[in-house]
PDB file of N, CA and C in Angstrom:
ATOM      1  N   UNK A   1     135.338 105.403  87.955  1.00  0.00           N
ATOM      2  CA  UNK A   1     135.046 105.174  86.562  1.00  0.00           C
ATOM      3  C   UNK A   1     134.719 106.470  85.835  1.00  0.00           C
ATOM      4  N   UNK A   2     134.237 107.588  86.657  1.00  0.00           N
ATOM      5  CA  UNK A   2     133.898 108.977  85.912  1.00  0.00           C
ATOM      6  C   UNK A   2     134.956 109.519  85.725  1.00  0.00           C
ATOM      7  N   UNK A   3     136.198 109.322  85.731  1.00  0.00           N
ATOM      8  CA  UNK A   3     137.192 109.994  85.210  1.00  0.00           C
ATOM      9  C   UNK A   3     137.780 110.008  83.754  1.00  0.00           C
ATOM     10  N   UNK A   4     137.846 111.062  83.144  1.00  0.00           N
ATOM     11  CA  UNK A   4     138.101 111.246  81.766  1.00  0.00           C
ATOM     12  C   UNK A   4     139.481 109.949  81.358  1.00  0.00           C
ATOM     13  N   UNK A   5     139.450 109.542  80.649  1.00  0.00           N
ATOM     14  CA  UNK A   5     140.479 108.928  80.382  1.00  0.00           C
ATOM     15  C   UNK A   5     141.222 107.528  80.682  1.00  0.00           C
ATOM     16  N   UNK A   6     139.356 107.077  81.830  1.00  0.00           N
ATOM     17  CA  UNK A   6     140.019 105.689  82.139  1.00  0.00           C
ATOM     18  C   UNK A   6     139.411 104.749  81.212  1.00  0.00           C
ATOM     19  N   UNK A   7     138.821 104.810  80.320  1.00  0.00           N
ATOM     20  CA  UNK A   7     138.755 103.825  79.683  1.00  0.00           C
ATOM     21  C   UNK A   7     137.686 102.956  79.683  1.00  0.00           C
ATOM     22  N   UNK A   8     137.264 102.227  78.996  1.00  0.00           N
ATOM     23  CA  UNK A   8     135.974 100.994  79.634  1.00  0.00           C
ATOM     24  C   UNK A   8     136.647  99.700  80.150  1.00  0.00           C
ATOM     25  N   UNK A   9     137.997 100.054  80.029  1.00  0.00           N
ATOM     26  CA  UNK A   9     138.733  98.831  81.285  1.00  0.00           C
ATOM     27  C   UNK A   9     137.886  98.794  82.798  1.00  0.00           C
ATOM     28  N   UNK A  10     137.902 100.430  82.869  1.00  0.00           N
ATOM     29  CA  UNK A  10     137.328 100.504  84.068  1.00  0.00           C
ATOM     30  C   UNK A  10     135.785  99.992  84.716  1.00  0.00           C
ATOM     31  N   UNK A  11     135.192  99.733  83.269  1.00  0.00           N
ATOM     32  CA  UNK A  11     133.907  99.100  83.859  1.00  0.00           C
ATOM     33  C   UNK A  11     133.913  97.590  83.901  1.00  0.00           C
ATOM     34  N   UNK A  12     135.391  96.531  83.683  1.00  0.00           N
ATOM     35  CA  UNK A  12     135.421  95.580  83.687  1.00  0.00           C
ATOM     36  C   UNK A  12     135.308  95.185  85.496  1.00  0.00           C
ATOM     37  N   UNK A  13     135.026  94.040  85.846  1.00  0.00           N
ATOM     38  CA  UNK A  13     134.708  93.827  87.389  1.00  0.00           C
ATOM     39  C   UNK A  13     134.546  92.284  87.640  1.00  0.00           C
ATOM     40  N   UNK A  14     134.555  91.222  88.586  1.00  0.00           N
ATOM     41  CA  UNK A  14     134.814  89.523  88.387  1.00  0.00           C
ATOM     42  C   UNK A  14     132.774  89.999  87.617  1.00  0.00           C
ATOM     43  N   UNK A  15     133.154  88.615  86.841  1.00  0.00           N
ATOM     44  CA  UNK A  15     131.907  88.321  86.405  1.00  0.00           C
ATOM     45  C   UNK A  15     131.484  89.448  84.976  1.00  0.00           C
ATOM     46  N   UNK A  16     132.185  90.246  84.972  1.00  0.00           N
ATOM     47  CA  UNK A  16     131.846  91.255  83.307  1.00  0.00           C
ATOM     48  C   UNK A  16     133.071  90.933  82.606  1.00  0.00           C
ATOM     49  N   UNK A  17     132.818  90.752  81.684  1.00  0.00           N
ATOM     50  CA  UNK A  17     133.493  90.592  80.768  1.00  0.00           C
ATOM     51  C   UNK A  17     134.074  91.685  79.796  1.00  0.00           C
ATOM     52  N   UNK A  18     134.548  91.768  78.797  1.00  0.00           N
ATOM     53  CA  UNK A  18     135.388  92.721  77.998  1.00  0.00           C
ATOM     54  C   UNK A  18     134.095  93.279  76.950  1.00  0.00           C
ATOM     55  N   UNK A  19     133.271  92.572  76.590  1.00  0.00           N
ATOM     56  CA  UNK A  19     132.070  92.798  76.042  1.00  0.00           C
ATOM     57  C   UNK A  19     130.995  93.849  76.782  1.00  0.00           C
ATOM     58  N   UNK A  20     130.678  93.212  77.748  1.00  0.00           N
ATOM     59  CA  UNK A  20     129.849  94.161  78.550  1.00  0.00           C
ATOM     60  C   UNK A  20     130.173  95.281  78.952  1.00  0.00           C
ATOM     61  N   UNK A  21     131.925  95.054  79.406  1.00  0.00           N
ATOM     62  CA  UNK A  21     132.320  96.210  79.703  1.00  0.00           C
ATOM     63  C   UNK A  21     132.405  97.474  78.923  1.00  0.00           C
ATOM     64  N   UNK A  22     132.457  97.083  77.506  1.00  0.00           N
ATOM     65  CA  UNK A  22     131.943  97.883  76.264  1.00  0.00           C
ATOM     66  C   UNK A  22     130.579  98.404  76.611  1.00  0.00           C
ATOM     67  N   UNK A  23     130.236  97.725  76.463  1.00  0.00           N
ATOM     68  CA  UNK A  23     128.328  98.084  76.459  1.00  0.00           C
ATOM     69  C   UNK A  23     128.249  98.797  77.280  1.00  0.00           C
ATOM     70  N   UNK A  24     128.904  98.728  78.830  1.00  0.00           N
ATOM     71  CA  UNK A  24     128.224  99.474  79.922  1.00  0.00           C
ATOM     72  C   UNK A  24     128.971 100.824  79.598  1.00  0.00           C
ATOM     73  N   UNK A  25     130.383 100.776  79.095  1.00  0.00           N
ATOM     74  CA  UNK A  25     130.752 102.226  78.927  1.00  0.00           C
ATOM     75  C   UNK A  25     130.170 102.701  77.764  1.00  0.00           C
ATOM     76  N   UNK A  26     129.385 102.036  77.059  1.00  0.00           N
ATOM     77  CA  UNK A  26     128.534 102.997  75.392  1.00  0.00           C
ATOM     78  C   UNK A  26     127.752 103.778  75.803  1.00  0.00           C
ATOM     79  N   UNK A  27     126.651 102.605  76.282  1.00  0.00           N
ATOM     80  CA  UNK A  27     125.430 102.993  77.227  1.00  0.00           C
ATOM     81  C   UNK A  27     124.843 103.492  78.152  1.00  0.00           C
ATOM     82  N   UNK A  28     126.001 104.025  79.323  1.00  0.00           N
ATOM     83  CA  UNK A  28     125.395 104.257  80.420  1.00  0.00           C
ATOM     84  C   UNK A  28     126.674 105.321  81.109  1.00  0.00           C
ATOM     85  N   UNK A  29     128.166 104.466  81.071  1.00  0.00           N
ATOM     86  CA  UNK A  29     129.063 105.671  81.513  1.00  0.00           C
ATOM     87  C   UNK A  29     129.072 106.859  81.007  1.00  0.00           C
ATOM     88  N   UNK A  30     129.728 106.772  79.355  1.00  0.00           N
ATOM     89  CA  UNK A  30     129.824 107.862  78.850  1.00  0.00           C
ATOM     90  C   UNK A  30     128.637 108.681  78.677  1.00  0.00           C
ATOM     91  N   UNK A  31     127.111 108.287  78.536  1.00  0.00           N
ATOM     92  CA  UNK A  31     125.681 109.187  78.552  1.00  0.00           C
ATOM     93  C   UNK A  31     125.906 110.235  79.837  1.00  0.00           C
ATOM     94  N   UNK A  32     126.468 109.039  81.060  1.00  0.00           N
ATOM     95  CA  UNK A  32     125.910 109.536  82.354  1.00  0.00           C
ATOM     96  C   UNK A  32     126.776 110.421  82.671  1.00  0.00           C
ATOM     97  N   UNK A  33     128.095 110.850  82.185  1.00  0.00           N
ATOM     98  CA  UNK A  33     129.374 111.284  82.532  1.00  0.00           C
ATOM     99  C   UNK A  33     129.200 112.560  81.752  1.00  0.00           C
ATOM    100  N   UNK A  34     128.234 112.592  80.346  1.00  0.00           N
ATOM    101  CA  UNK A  34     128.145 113.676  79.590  1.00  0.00           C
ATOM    102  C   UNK A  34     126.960 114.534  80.439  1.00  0.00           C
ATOM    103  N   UNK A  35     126.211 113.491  80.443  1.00  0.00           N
ATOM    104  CA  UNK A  35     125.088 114.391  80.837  1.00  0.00           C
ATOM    105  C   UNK A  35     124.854 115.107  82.109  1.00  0.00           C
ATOM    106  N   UNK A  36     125.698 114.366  83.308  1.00  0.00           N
ATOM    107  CA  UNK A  36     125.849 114.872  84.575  1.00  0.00           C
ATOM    108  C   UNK A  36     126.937 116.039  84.193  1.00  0.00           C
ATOM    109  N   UNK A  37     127.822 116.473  83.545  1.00  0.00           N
ATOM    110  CA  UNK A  37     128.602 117.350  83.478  1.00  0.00           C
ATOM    111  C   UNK A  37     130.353 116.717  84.084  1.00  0.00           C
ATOM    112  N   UNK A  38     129.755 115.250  84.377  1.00  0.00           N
ATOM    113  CA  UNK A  38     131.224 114.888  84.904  1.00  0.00           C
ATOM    114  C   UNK A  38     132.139 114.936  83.907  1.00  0.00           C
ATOM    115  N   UNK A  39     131.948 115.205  82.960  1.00  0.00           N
ATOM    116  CA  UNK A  39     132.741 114.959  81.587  1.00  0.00           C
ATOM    117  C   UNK A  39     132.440 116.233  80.715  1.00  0.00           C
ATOM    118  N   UNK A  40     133.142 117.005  80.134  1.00  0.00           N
ATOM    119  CA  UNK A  40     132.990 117.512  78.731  1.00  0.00           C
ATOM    120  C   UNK A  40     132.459 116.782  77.673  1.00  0.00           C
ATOM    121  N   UNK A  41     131.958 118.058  76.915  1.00  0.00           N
ATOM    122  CA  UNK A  41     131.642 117.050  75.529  1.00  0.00           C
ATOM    123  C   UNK A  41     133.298 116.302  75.110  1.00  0.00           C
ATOM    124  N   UNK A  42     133.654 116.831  74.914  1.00  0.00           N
ATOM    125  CA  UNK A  42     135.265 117.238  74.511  1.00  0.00           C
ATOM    126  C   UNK A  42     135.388 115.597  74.887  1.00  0.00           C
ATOM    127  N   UNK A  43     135.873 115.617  76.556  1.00  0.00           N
ATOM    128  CA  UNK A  43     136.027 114.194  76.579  1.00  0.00           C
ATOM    129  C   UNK A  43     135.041 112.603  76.511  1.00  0.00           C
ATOM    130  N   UNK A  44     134.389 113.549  76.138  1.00  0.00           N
ATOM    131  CA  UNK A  44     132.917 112.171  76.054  1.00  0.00           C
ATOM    132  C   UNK A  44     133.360 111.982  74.470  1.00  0.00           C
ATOM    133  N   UNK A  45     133.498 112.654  73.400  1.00  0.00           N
ATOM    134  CA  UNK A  45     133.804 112.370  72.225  1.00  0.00           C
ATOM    135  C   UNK A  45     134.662 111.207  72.226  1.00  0.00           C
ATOM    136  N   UNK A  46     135.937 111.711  72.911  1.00  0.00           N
ATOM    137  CA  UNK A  46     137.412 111.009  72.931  1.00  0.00           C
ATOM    138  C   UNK A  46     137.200 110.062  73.427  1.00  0.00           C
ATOM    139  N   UNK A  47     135.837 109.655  74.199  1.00  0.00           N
ATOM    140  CA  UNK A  47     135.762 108.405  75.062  1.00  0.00           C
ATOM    141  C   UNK A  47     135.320 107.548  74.179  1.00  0.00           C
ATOM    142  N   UNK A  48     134.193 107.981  73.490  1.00  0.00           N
ATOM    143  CA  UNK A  48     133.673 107.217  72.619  1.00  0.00           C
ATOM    144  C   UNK A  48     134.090 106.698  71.404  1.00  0.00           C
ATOM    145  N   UNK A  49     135.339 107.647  70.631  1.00  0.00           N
ATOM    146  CA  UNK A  49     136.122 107.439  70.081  1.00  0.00           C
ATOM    147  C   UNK A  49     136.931 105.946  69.553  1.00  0.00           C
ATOM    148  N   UNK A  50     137.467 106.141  71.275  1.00  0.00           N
ATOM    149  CA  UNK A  50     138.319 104.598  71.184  1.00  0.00           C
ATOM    150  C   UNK A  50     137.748 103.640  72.029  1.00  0.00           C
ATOM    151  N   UNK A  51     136.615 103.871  72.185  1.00  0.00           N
ATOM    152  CA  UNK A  51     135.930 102.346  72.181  1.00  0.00           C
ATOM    153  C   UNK A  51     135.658 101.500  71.425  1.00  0.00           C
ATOM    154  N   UNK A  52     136.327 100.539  71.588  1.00  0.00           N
ATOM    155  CA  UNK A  52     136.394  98.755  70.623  1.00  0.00           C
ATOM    156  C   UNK A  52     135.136  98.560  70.237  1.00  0.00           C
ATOM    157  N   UNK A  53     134.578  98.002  69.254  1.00  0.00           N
ATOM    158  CA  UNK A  53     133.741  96.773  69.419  1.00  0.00           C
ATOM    159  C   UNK A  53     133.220  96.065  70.257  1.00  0.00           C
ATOM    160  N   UNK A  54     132.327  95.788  70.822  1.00  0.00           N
ATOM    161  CA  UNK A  54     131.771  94.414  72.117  1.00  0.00           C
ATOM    162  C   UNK A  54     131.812  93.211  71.361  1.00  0.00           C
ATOM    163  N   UNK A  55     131.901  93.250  70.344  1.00  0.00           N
ATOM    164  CA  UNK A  55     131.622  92.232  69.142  1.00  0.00           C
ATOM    165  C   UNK A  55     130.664  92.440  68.185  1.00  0.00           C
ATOM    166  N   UNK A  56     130.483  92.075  67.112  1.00  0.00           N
ATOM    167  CA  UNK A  56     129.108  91.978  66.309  1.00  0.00           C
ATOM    168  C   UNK A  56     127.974  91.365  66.418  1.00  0.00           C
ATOM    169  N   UNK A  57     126.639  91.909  66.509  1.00  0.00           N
ATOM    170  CA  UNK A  57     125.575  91.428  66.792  1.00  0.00           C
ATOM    171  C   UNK A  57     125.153  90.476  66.426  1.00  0.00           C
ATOM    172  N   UNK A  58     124.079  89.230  66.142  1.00  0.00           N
ATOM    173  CA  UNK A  58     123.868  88.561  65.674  1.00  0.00           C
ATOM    174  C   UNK A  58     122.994  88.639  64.356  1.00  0.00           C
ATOM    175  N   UNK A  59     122.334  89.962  64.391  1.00  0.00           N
ATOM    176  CA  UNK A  59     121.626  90.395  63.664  1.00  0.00           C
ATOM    177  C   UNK A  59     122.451  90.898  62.489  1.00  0.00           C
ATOM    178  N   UNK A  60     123.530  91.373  62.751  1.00  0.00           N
ATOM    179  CA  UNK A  60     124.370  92.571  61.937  1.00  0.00           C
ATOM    180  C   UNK A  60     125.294  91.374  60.976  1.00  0.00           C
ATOM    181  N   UNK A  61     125.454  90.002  61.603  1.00  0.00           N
ATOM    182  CA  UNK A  61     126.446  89.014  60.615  1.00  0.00           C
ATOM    183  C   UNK A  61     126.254  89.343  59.070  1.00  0.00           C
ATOM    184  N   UNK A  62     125.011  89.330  58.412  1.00  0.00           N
ATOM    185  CA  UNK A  62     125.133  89.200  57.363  1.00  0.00           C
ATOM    186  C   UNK A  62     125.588  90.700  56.398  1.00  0.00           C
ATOM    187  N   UNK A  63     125.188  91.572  56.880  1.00  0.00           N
ATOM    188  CA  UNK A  63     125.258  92.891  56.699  1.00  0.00           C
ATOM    189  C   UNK A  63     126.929  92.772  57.061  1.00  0.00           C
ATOM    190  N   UNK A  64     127.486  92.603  57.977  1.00  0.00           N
ATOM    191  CA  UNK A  64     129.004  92.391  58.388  1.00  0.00           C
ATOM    192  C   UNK A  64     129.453  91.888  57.023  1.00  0.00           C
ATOM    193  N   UNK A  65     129.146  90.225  56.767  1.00  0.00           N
ATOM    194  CA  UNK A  65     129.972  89.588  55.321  1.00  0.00           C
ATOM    195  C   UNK A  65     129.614  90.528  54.537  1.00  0.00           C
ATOM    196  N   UNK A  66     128.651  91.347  54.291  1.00  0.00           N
ATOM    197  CA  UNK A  66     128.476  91.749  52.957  1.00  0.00           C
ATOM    198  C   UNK A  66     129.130  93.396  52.965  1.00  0.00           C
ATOM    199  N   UNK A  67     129.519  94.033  53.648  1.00  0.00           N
ATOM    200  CA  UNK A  67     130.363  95.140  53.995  1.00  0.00           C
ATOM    201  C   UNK A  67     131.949  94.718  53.914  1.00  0.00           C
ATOM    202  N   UNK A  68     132.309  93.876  54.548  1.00  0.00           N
ATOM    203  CA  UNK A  68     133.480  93.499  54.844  1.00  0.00           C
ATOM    204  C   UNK A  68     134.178  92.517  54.563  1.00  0.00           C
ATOM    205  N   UNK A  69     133.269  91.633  53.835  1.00  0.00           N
ATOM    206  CA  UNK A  69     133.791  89.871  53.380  1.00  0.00           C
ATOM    207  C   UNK A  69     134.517  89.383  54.239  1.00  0.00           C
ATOM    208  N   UNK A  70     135.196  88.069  54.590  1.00  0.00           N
ATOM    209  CA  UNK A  70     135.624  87.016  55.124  1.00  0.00           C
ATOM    210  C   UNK A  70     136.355  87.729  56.327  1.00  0.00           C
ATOM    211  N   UNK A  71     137.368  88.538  56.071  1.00  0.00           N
ATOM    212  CA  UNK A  71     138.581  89.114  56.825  1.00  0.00           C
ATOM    213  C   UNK A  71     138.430  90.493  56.965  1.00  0.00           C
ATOM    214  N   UNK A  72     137.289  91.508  56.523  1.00  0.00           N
ATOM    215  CA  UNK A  72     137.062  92.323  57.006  1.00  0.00           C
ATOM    216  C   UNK A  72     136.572  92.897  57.772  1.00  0.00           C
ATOM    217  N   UNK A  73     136.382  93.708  58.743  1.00  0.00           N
ATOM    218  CA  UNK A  73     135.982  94.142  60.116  1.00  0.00           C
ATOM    219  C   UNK A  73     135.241  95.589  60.203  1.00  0.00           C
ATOM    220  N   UNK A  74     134.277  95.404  59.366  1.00  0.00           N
ATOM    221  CA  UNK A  74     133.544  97.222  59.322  1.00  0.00           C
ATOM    222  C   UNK A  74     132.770  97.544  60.538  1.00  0.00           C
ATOM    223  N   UNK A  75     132.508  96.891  61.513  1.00  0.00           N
ATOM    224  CA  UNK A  75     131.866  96.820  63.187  1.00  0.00           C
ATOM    225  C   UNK A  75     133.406  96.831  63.353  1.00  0.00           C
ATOM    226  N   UNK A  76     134.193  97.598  63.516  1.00  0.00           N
ATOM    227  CA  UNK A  76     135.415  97.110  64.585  1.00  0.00           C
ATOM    228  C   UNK A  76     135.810  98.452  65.671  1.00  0.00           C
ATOM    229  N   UNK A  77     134.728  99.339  65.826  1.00  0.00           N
ATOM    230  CA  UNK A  77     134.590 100.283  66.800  1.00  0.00           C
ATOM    231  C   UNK A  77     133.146  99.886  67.381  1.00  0.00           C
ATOM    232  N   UNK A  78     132.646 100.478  68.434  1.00  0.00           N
ATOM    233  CA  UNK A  78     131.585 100.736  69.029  1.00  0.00           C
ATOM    234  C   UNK A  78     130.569 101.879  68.063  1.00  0.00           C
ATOM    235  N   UNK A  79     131.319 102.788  67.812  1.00  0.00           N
ATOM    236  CA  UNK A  79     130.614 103.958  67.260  1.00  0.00           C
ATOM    237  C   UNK A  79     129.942 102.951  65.943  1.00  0.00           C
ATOM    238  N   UNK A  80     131.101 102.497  64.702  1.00  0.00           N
ATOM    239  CA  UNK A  80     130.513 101.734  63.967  1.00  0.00           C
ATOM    240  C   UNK A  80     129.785 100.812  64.108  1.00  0.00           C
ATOM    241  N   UNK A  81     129.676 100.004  64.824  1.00  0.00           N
ATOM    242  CA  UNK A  81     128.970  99.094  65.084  1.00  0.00           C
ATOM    243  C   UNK A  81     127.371  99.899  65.530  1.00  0.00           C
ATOM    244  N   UNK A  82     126.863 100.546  66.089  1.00  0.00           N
ATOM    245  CA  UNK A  82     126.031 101.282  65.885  1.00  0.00           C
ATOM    246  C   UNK A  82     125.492 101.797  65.039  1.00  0.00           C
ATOM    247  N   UNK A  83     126.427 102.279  64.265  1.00  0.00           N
ATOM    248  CA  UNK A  83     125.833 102.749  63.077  1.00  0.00           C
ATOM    249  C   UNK A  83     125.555 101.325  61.844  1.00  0.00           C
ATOM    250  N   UNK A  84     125.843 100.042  62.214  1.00  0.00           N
ATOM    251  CA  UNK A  84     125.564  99.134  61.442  1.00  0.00           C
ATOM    252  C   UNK A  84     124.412  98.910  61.924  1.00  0.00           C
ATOM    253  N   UNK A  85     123.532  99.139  63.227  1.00  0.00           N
ATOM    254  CA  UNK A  85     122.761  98.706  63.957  1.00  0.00           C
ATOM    255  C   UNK A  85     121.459  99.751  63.185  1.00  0.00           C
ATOM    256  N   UNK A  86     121.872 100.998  62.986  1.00  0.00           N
ATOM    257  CA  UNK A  86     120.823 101.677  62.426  1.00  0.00           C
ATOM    258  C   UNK A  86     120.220 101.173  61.218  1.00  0.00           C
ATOM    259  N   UNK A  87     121.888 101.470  59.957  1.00  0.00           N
ATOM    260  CA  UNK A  87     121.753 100.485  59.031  1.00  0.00           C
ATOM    261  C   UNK A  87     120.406  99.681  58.878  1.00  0.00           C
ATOM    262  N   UNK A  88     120.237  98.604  59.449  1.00  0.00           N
ATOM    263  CA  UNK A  88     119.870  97.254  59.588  1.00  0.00           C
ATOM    264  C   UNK A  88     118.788  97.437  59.734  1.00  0.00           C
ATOM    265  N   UNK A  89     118.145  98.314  60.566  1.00  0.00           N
ATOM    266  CA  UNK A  89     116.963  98.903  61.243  1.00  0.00           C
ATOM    267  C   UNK A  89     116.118  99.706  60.141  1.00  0.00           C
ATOM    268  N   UNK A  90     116.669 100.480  59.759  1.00  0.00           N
ATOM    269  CA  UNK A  90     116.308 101.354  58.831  1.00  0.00           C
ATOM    270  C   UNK A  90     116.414 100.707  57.278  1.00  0.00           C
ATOM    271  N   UNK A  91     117.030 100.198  56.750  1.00  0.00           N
ATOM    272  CA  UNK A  91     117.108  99.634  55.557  1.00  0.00           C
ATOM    273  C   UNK A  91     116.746  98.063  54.981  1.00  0.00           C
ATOM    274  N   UNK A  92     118.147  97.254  55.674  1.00  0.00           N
ATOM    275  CA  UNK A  92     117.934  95.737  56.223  1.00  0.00           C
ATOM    276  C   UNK A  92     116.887  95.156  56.445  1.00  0.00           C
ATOM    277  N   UNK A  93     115.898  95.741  57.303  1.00  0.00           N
ATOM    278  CA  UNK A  93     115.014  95.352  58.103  1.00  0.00           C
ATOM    279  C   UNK A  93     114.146  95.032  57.631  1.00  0.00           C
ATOM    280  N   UNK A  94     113.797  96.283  56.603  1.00  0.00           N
ATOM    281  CA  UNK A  94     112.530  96.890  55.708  1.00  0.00           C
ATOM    282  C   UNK A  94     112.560  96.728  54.640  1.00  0.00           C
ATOM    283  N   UNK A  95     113.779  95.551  54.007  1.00  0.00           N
ATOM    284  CA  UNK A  95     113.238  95.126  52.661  1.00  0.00           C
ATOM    285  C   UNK A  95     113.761  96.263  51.559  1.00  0.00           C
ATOM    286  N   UNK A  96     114.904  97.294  52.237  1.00  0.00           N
ATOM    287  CA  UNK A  96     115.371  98.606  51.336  1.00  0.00           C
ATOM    288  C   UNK A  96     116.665  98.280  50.779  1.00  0.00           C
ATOM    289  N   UNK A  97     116.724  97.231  49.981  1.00  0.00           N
ATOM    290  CA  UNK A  97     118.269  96.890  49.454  1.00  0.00           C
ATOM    291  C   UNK A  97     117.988  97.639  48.462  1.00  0.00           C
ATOM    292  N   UNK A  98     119.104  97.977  48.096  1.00  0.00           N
ATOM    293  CA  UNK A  98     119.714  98.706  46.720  1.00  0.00           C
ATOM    294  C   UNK A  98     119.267 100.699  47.213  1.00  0.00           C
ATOM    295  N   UNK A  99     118.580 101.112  48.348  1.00  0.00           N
ATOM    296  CA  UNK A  99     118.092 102.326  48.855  1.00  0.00           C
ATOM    297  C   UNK A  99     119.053 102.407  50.082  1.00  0.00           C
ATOM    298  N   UNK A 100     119.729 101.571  50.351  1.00  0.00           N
ATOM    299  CA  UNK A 100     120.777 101.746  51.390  1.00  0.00           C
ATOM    300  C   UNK A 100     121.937 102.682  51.210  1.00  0.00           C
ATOM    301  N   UNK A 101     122.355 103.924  51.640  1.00  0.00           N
ATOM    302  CA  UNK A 101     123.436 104.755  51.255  1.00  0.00           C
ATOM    303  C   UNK A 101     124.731 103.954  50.856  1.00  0.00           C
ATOM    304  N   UNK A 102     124.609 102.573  51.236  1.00  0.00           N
ATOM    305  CA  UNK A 102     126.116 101.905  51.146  1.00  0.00           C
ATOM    306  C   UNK A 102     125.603 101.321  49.911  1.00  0.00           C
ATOM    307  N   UNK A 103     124.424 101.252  49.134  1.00  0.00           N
ATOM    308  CA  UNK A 103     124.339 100.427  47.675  1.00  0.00           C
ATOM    309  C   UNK A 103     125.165 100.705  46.707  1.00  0.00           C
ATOM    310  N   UNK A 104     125.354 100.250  45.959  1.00  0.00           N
ATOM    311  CA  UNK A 104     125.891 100.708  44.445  1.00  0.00           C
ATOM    312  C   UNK A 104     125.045 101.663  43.545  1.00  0.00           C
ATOM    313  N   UNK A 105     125.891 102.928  43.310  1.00  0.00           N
ATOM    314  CA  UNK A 105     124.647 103.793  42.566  1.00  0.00           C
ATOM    315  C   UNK A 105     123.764 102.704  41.106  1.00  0.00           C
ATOM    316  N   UNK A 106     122.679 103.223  40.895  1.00  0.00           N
ATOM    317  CA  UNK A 106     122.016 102.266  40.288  1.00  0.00           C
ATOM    318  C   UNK A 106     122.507 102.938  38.261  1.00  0.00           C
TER     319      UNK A 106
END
């Protein structure tokens, strides 16, 4: 699985799913692959890159419709989807509508 370029296919296994297998390559391959040196930055970028989505959180739905409406998909990477996660945390969370960088200037 520490090899540049295989993908988070590679963390799929009986019993993980296409979801997790996301998660485990967000969370734990690509950290562990950067940080051990098994990997370049270089290819830890590229890894992280084209990693999918695991799906959208449950937390992130409404923030999702309201970014993306019915048929749009603004979580449709891993990287983004994270960054919807901050979002949410930081703004969402705390009652900061209209102070959110994604608001409408006032």
């Amino acid at each position: 699985m520490l090899a540049p370029g295989s993908g988070w296919q590679a963390a799929r296994a009986p019993g993980i799913g296409r979801g997790t297998a996301v998660e485990v390559a967000a969370n734990a391959v690509i950290p562990a692959a950067l940080g051990t040196g098994a990997w370049t930055e270089e290819a830890a970028l590229e890894a992280w890159a084209a990693l999918p989505s695991p799906g959208t959180y449950g937390k992130l739905r409404q923030l999702e419709r309201w970014l993306g409406g019915r048929d749009g998909r603004p979580f449709g990477s891993a990287g983004r989807l994270q960054g919807g996660l901050l979002l949410q945390a930081d703004y969402c969370a705390r009652g900061c509508c209209g102070r959110c960088p994604l608001s409408p200037p006032a």
